[in-house]
PDB file of N, CA and C in Angstrom:
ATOM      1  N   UNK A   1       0.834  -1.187   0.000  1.00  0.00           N
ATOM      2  CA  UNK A   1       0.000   0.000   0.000  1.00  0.00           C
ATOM      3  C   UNK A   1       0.874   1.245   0.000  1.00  0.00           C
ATOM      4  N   UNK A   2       0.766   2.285  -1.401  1.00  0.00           N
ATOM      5  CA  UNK A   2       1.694   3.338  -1.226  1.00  0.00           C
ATOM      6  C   UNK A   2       1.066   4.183  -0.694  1.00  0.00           C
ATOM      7  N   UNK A   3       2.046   5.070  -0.206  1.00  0.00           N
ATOM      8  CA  UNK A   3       1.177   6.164   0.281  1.00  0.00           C
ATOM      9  C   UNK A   3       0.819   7.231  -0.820  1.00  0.00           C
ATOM     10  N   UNK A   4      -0.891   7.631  -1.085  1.00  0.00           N
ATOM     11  CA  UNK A   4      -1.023   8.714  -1.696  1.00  0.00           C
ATOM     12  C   UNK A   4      -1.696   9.704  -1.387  1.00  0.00           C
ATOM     13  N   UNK A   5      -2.005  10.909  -1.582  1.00  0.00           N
ATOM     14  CA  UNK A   5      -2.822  11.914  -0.629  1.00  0.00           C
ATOM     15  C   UNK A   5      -3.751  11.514  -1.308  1.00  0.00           C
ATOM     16  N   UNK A   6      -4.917  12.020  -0.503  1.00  0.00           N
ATOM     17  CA  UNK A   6      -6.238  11.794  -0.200  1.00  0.00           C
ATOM     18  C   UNK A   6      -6.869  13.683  -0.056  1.00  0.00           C
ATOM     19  N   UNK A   7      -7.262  14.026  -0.159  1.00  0.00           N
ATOM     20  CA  UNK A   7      -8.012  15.130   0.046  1.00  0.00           C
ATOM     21  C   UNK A   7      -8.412  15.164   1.888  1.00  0.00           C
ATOM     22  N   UNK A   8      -9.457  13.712   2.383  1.00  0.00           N
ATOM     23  CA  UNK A   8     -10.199  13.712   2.769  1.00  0.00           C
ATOM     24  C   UNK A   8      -9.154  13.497   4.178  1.00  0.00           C
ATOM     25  N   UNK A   9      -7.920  12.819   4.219  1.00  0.00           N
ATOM     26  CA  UNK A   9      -7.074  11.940   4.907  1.00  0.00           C
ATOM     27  C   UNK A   9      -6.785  13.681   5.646  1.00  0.00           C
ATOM     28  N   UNK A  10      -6.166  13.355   7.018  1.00  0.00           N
ATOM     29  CA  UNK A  10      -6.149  14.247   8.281  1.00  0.00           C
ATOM     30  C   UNK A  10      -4.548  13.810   8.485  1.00  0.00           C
ATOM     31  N   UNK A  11      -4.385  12.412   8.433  1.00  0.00           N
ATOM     32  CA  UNK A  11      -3.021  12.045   8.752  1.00  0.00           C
ATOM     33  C   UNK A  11      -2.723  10.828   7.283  1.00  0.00           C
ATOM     34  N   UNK A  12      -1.255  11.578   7.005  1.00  0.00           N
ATOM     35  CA  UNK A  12      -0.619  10.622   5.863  1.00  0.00           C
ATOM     36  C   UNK A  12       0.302   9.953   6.569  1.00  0.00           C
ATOM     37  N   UNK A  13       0.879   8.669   6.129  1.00  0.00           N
ATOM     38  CA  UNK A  13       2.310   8.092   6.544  1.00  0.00           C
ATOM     39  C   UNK A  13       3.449   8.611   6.595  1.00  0.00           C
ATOM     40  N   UNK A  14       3.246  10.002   5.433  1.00  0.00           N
ATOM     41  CA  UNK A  14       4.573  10.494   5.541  1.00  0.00           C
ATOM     42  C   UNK A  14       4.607  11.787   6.520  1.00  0.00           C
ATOM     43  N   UNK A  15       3.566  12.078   7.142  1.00  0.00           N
ATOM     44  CA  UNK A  15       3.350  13.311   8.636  1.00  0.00           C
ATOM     45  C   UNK A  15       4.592  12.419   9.538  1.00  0.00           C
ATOM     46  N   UNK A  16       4.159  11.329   9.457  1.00  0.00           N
ATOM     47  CA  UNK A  16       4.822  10.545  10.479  1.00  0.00           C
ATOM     48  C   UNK A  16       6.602   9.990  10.039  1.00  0.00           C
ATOM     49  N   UNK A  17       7.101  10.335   8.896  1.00  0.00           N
ATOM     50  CA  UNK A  17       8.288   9.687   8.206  1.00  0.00           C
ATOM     51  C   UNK A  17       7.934   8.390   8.268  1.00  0.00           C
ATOM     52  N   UNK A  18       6.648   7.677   7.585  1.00  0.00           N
ATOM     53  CA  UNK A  18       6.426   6.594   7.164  1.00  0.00           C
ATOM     54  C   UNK A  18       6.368   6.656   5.682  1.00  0.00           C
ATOM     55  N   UNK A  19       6.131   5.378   5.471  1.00  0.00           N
ATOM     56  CA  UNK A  19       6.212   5.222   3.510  1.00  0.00           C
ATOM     57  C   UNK A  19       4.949   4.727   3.247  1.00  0.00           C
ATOM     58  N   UNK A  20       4.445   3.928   3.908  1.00  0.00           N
ATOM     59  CA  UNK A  20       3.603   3.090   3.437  1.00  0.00           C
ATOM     60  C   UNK A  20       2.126   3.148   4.416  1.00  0.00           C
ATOM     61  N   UNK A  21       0.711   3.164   4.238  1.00  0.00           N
ATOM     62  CA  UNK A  21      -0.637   2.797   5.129  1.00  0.00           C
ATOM     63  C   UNK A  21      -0.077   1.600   5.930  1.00  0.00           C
ATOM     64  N   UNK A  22       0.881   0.899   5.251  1.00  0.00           N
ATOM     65  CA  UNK A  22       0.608  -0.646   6.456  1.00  0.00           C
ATOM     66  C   UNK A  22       1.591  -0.108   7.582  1.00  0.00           C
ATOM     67  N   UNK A  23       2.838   0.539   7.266  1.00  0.00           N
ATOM     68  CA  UNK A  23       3.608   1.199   8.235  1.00  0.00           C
ATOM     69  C   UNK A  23       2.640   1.808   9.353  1.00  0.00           C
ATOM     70  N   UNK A  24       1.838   2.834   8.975  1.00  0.00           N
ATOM     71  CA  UNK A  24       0.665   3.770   9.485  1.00  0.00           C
ATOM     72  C   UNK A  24       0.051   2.880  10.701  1.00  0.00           C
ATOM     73  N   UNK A  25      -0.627   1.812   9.870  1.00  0.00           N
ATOM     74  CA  UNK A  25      -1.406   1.182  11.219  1.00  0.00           C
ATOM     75  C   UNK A  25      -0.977   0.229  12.227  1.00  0.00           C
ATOM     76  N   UNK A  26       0.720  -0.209  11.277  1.00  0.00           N
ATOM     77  CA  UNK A  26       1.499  -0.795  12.558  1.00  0.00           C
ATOM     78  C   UNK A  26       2.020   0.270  13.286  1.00  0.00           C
ATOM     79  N   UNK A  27       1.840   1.113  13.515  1.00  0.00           N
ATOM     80  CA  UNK A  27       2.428   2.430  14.194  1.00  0.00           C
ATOM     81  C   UNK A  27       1.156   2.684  15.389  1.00  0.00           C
ATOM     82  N   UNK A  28      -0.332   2.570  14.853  1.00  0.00           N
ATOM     83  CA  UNK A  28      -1.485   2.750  15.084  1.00  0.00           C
ATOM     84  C   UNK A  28      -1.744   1.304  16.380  1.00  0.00           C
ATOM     85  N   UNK A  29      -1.200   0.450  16.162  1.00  0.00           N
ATOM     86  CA  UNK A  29      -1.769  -0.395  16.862  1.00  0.00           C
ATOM     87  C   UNK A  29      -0.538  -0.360  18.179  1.00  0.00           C
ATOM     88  N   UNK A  30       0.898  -0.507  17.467  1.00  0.00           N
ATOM     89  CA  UNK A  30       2.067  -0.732  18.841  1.00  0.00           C
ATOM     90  C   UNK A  30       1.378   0.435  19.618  1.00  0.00           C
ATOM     91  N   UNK A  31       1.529   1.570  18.980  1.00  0.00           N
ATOM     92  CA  UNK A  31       0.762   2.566  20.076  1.00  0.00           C
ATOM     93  C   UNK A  31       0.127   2.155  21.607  1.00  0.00           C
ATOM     94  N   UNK A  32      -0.915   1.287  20.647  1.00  0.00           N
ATOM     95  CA  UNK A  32      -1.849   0.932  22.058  1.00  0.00           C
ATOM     96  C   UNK A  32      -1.082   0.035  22.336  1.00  0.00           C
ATOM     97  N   UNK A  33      -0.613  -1.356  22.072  1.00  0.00           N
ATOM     98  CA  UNK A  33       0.566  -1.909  22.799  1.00  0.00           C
ATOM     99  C   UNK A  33       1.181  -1.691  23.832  1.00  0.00           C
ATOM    100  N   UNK A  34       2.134  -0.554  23.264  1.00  0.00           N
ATOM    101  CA  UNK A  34       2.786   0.138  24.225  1.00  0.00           C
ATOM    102  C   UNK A  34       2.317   1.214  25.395  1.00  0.00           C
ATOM    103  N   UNK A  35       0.836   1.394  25.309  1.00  0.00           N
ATOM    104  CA  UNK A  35       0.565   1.918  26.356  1.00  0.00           C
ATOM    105  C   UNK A  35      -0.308   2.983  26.227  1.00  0.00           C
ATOM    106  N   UNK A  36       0.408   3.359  25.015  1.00  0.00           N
ATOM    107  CA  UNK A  36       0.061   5.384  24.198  1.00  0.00           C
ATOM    108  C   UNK A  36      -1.695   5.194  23.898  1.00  0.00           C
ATOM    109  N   UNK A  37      -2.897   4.669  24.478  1.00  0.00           N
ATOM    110  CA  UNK A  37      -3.984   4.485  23.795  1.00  0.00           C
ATOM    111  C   UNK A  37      -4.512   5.522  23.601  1.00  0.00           C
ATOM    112  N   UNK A  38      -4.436   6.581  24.376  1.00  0.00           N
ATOM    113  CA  UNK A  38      -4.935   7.737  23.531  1.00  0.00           C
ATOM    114  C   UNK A  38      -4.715   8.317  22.256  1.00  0.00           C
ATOM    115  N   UNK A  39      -3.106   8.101  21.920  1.00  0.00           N
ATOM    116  CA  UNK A  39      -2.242   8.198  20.923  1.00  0.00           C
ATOM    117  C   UNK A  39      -2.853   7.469  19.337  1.00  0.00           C
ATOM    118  N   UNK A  40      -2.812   6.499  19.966  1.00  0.00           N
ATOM    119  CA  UNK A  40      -3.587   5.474  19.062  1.00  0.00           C
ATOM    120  C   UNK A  40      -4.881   6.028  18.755  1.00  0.00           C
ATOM    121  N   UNK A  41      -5.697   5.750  19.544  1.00  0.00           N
ATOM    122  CA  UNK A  41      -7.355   6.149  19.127  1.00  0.00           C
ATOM    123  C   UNK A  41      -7.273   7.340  18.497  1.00  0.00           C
ATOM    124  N   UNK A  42      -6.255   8.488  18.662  1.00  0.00           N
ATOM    125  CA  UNK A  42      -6.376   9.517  18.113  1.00  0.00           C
ATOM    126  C   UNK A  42      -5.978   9.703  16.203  1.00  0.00           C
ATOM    127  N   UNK A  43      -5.093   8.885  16.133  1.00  0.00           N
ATOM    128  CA  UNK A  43      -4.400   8.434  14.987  1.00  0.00           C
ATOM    129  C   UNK A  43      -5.899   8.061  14.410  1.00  0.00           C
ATOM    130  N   UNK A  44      -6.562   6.683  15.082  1.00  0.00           N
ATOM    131  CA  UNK A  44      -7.368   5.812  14.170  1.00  0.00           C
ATOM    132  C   UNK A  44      -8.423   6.725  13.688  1.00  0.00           C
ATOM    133  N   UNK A  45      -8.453   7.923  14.946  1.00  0.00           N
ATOM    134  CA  UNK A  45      -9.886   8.620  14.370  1.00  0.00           C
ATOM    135  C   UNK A  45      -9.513   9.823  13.301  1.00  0.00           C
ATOM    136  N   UNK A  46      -8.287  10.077  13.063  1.00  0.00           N
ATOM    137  CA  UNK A  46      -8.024  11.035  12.330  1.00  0.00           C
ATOM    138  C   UNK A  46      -8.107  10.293  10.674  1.00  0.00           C
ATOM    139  N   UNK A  47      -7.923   9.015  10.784  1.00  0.00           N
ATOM    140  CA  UNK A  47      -8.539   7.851   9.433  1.00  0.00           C
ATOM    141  C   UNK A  47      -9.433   8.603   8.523  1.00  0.00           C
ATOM    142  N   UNK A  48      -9.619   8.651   7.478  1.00  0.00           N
ATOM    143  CA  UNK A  48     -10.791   8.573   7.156  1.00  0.00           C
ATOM    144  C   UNK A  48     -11.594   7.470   7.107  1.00  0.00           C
ATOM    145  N   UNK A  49     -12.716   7.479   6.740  1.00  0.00           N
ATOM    146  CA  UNK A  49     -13.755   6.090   7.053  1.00  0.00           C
ATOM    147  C   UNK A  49     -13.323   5.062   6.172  1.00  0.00           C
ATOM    148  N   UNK A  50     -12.571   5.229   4.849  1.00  0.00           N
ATOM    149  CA  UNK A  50     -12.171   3.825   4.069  1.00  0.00           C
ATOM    150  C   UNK A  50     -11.004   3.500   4.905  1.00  0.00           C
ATOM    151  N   UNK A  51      -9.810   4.580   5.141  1.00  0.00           N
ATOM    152  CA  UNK A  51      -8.956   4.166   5.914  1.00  0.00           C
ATOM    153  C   UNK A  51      -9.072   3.001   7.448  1.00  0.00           C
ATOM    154  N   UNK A  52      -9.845   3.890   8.111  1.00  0.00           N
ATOM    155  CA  UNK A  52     -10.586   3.159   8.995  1.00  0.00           C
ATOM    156  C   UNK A  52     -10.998   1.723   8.872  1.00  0.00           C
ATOM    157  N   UNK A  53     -11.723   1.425   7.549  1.00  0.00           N
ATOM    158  CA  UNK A  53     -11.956   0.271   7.740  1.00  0.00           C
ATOM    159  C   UNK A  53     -11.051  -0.643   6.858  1.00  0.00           C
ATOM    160  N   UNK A  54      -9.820  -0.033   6.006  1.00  0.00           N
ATOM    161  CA  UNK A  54      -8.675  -0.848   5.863  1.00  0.00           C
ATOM    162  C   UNK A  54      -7.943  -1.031   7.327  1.00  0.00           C
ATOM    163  N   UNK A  55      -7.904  -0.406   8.224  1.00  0.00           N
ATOM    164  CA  UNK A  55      -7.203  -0.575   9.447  1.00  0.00           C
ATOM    165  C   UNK A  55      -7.455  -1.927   9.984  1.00  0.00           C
ATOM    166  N   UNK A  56      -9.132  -1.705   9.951  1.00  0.00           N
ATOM    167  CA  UNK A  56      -9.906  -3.251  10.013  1.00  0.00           C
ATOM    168  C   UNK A  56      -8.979  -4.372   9.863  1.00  0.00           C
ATOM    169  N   UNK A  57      -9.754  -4.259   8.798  1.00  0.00           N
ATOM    170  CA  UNK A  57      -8.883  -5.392   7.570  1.00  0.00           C
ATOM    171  C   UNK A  57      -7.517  -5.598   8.006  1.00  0.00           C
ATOM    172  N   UNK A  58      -6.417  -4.619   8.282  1.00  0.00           N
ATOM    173  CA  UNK A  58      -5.148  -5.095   8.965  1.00  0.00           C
ATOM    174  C   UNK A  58      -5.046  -5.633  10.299  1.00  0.00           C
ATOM    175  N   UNK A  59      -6.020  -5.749  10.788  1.00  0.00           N
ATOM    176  CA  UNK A  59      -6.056  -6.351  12.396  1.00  0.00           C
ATOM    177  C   UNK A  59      -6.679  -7.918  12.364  1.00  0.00           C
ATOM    178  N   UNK A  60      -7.906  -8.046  11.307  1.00  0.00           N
ATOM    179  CA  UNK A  60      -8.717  -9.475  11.155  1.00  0.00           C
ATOM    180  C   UNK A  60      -6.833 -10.005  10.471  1.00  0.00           C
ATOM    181  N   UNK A  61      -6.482  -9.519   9.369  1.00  0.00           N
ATOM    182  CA  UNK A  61      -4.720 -10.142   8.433  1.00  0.00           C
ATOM    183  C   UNK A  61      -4.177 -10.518   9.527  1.00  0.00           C
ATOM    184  N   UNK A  62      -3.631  -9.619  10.955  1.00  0.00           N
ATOM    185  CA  UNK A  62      -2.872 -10.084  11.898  1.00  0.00           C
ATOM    186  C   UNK A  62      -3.310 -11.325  12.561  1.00  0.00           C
ATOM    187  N   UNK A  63      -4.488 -11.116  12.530  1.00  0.00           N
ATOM    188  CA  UNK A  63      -5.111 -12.591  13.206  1.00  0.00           C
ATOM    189  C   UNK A  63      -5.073 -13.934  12.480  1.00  0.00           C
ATOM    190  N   UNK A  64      -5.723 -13.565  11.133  1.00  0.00           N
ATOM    191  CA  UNK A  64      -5.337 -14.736  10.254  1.00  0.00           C
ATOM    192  C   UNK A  64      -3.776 -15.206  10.083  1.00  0.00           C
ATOM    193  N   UNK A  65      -2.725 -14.548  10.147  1.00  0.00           N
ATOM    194  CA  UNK A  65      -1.536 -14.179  10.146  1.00  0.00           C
ATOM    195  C   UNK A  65      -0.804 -15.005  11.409  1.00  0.00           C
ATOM    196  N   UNK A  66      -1.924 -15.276  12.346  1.00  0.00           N
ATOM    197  CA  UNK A  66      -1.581 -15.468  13.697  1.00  0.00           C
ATOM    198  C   UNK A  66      -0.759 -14.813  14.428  1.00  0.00           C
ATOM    199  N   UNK A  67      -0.292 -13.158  14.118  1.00  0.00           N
ATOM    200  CA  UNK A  67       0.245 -12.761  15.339  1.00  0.00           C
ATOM    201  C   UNK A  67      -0.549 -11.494  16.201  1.00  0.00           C
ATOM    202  N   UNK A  68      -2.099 -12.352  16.076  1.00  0.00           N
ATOM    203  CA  UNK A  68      -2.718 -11.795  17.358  1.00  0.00           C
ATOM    204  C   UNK A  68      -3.706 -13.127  17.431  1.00  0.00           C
ATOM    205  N   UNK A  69      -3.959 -12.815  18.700  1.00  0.00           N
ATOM    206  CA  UNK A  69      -4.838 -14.220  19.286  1.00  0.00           C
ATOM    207  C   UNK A  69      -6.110 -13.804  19.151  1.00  0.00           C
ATOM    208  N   UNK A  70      -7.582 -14.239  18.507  1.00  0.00           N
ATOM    209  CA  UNK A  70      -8.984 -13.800  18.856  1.00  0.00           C
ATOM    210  C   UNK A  70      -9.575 -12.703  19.552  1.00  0.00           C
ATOM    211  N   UNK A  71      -8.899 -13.125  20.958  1.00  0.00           N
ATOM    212  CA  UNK A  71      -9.279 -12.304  22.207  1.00  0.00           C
ATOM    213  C   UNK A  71      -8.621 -10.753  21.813  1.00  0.00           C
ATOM    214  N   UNK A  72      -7.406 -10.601  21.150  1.00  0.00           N
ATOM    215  CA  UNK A  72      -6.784  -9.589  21.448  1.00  0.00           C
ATOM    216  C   UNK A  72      -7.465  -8.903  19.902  1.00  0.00           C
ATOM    217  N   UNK A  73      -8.146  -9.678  19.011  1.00  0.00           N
ATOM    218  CA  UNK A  73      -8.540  -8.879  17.857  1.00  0.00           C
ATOM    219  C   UNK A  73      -9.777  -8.492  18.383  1.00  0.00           C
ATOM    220  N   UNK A  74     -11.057  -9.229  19.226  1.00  0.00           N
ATOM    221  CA  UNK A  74     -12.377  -8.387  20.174  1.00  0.00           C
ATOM    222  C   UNK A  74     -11.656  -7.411  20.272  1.00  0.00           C
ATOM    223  N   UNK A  75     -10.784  -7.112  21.200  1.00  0.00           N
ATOM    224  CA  UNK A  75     -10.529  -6.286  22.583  1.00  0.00           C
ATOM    225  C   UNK A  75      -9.963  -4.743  21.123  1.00  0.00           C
ATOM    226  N   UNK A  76      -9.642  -5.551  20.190  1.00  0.00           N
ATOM    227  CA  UNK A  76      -8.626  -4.286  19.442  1.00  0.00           C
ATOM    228  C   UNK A  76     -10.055  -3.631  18.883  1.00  0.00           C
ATOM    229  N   UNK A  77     -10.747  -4.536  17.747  1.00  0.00           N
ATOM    230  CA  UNK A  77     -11.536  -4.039  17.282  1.00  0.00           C
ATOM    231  C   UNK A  77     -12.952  -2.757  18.232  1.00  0.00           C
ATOM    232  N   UNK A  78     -12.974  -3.374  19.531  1.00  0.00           N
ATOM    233  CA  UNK A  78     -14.394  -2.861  20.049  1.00  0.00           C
ATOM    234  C   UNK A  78     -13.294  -1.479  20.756  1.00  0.00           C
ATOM    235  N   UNK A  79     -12.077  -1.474  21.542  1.00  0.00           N
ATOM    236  CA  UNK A  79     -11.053  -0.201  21.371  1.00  0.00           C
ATOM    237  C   UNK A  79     -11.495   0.984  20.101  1.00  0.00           C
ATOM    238  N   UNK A  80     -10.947   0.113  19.019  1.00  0.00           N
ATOM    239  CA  UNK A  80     -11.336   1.978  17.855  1.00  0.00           C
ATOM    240  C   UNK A  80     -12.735   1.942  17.948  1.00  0.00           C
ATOM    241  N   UNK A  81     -13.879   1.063  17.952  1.00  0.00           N
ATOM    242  CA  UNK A  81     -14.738   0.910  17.801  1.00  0.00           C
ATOM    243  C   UNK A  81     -15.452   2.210  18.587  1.00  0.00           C
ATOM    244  N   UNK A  82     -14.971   2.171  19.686  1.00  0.00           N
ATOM    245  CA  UNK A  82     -15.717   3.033  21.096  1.00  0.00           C
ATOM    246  C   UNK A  82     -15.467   4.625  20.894  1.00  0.00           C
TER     247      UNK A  82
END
């Protein structure tokens, strides 16, 4: 996923010296990981709504992917959700 502007987009990958959306939402998720959840939620909500729900989509991949367990994709998803 390259990064391209968007009109609609609030935050690009490259605000952040990222390259890429998948960079973006692994940035988006260690966040909460690491502790920063406000940090995070703030990122996810600055998404726009397709973004947003590619973010999705990168959290169900991690799971299928297996490096998140079920429980921790609930707990992620109903997080931006709220």
């Amino acid at each position: 996923m390259k990064s391209v502007e968007h009109p609609t987009e609030t935050v690009l990958p490259t605000l952040l010296g990222l390259e890429t959306w998948e960079q973006l939402f692994d940035y988006i998720l260690e966040s909460k990981l690491n502790g920063q959840k406000k940090q995070s939620k703030e990122l996810y909500k600055s998404l726009s709504t397709r973004r947003q729900v590619e973010f999705q989509d990168y959290l169900i991949d991690m799971f299928e992917q297996e490096f998140m367990s079920a429980e921790m994709l609930a707990q992620s998803i109903k997080f931006y959700a709220d």
